[in-house]
Protein backbone atom coordinates (compact mmCIF):
# COMPACT_ATOMS: atom_id res chain seq x y z
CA UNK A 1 24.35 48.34 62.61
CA UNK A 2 21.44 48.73 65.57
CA UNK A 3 20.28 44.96 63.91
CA UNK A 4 23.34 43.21 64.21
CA UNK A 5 24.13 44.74 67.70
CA UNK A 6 20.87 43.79 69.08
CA UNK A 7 21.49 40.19 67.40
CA UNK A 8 24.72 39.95 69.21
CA UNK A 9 23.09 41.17 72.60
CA UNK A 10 20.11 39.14 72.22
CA UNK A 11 22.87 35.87 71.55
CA UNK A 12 25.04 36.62 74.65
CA UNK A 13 21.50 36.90 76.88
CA UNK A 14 20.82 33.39 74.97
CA UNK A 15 24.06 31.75 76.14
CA UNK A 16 23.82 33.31 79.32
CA UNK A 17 20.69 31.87 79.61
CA UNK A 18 21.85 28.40 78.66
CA UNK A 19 24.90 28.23 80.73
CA UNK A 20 22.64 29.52 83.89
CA UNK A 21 20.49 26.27 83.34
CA UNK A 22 23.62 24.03 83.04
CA UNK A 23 24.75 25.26 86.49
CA UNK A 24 21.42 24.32 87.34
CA UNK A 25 21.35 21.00 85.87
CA UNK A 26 25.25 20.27 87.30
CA UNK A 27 24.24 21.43 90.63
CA UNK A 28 21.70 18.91 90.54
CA UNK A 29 23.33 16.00 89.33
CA UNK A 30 26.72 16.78 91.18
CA UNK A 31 25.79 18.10 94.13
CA UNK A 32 23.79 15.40 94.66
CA UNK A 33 26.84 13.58 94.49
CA UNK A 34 29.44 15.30 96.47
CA UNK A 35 27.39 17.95 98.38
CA UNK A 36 26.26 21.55 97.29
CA UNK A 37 28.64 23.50 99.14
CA UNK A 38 31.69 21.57 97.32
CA UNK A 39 29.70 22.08 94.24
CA UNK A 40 29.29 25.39 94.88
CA UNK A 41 33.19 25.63 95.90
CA UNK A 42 34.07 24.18 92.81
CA UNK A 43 31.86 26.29 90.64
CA UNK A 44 33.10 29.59 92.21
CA UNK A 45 36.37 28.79 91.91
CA UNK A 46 36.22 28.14 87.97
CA UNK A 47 34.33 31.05 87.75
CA UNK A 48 36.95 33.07 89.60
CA UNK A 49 39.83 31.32 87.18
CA UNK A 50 38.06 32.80 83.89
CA UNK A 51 37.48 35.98 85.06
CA UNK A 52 41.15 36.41 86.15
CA UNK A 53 42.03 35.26 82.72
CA UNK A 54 39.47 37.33 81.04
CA UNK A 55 40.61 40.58 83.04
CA UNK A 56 44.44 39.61 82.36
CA UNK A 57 43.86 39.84 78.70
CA UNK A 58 43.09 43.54 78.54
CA UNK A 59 44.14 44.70 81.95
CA UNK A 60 47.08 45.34 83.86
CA UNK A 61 47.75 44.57 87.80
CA UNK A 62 47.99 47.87 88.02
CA UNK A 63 44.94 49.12 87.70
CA UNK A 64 43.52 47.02 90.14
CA UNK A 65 45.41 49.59 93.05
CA UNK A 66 42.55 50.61 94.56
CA UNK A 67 41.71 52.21 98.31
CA UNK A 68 41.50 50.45 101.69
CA UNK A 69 38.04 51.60 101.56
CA UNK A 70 37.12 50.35 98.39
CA UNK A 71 38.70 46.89 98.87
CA UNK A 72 36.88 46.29 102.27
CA UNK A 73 33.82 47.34 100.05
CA UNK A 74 34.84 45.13 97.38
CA UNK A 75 35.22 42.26 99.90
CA UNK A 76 32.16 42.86 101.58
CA UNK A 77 30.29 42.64 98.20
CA UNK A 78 32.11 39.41 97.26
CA UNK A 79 30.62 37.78 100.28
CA UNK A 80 27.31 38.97 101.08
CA UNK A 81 25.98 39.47 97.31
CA UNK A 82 28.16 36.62 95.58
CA UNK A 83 29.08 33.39 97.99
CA UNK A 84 26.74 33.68 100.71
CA UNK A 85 23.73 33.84 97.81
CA UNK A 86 25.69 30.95 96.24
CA UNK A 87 25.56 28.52 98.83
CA UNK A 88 22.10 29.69 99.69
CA UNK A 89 21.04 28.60 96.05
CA UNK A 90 22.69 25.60 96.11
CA UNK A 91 21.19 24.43 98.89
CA UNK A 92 17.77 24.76 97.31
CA UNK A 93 18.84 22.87 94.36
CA UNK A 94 19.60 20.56 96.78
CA UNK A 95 16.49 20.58 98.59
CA UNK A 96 13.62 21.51 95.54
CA UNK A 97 15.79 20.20 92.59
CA UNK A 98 16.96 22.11 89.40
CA UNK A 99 13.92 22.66 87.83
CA UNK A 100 12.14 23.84 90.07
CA UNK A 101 15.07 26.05 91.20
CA UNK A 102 16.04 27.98 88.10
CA UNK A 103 11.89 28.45 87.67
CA UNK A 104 12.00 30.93 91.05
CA UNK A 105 14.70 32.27 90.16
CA UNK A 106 13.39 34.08 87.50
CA UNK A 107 11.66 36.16 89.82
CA UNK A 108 14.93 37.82 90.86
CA UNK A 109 15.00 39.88 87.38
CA UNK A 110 11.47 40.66 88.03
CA UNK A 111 12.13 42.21 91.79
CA UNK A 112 15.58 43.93 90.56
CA UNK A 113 12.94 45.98 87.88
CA UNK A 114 10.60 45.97 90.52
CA UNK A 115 12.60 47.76 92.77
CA UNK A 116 14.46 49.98 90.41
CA UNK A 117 11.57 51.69 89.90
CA UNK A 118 10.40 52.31 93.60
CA UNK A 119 13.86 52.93 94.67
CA UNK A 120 16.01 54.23 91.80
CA UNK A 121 12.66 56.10 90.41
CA UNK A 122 13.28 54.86 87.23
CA UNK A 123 10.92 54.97 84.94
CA UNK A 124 8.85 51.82 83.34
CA UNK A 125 6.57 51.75 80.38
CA UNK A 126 3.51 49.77 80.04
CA UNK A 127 5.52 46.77 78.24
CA UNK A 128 7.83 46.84 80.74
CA UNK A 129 4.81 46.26 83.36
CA UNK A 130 3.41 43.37 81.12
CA UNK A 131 6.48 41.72 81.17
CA UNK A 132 6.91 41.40 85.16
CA UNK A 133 3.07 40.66 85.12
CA UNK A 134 3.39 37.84 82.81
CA UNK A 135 6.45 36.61 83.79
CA UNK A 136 5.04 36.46 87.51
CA UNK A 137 1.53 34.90 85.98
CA UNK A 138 4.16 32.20 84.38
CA UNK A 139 5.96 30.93 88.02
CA UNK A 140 2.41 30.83 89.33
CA UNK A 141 0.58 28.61 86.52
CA UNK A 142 3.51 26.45 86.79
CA UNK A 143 4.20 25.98 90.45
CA UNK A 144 0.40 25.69 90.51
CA UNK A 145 1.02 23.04 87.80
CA UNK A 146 3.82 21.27 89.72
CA UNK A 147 1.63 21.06 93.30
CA UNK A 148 -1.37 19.67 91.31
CA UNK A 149 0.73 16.93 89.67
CA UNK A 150 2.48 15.84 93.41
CA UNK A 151 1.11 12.47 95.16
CA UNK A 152 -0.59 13.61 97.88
CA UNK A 153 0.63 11.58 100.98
CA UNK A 154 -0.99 10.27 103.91
C-alpha cells in the first residue's frame, strides 16, 4: 500500500512537472505572439475555470461563507502571491526565454526548504541538504554552460 501510494505521488509530481514546462514552452511561443501579460491573462483564467470545476464537484457554495477578514486575506493572497508573481514570470520568459526560465525557477523549491528551516525551524536531514546543494550546483554548471556557449559581441 506505502508502494503504490508513493507511485501515485511520485506520478502526480511527474505530470506536474510536465505541465509546468508546457506553460513554459506556451509562454514562449505565445507570448511571443500576443504579449505575456495576455498570455498570462489567458492562462490564469483557464486555470481559474478548472479549479471552479474541480471544487464544484465535491463542494458546495456554501462552504465557501467565509469572514470579511478572511476574504480580504484571501484576496490579498490572490494578488500578491498568485498574479503579480505571474506576470512577473512571464515577463522573464519574455525577456530570457523558456528554457532558461523554468531552469531558475527551480531554485524557488530550493529557497521555500531553505527557509522553512530558518524560519519554520523545521528540521532537515543530511539528504535533504544534498539535495538543495546539488540542485543549486546544477543551475550553476548550466547557466555557467549557457554564458560560455553565448557570442560574445563587440
Amino acid at each position: 500500500a506505502l508502494w503504490q501510494a508513493n507511485s501515485f505521488g511520485a506520478l502526480m509530481v511527474l505530470i506536474c512537472a510536465v505541465t509546468y514546462a508546457g506553460y513554459f514552452f506556451a509562454n514562449d511561443l505565445v507570448g511571443n505572439r500576443i504579449g505575456s501579460i495576455v498570455f498570462t491573462i489567458y492562462a490564469m483564467t483557464a486555470a481559474t475555470l478548472a479549479l471552479i470545476i474541480h471544487y464544484s464537484l465535491d463542494h458546495s457554495v456554501s462552504e465557501l461563507a467565509l469572514s470579511p477578514r478572511a476574504w480580504w486575506l484571501f484576496l490579498i493572497m490572490i494578488v500578491f502571491v498568485t498574479v503579480v508573481p505571474l506576470f512577473m514570470m512571464a515577463e522573464g520568459v519574455k525577456q530570457i526565454g523558456a528554457q532558461r526560465a523554468s531552469l531558475l525557477s527551480t531554485v524557488g523549491p530550493v529557497s521555500t526548504i531553505i527557509l522553512a528551516a530558518i524560519f519554520l525551524e523545521e528540521g532537515m536531514r543530511w539528504f535533504q541538504y544534498t539535495g538543495v546543494v546539488v540542485t543549486l550546483i546544477g543551475i550553476l554548471i548550466l547557466e555557467w554552460q549557457q554564458k560560455q556557449a553565448l557570442p560574445v559581441s563587440d
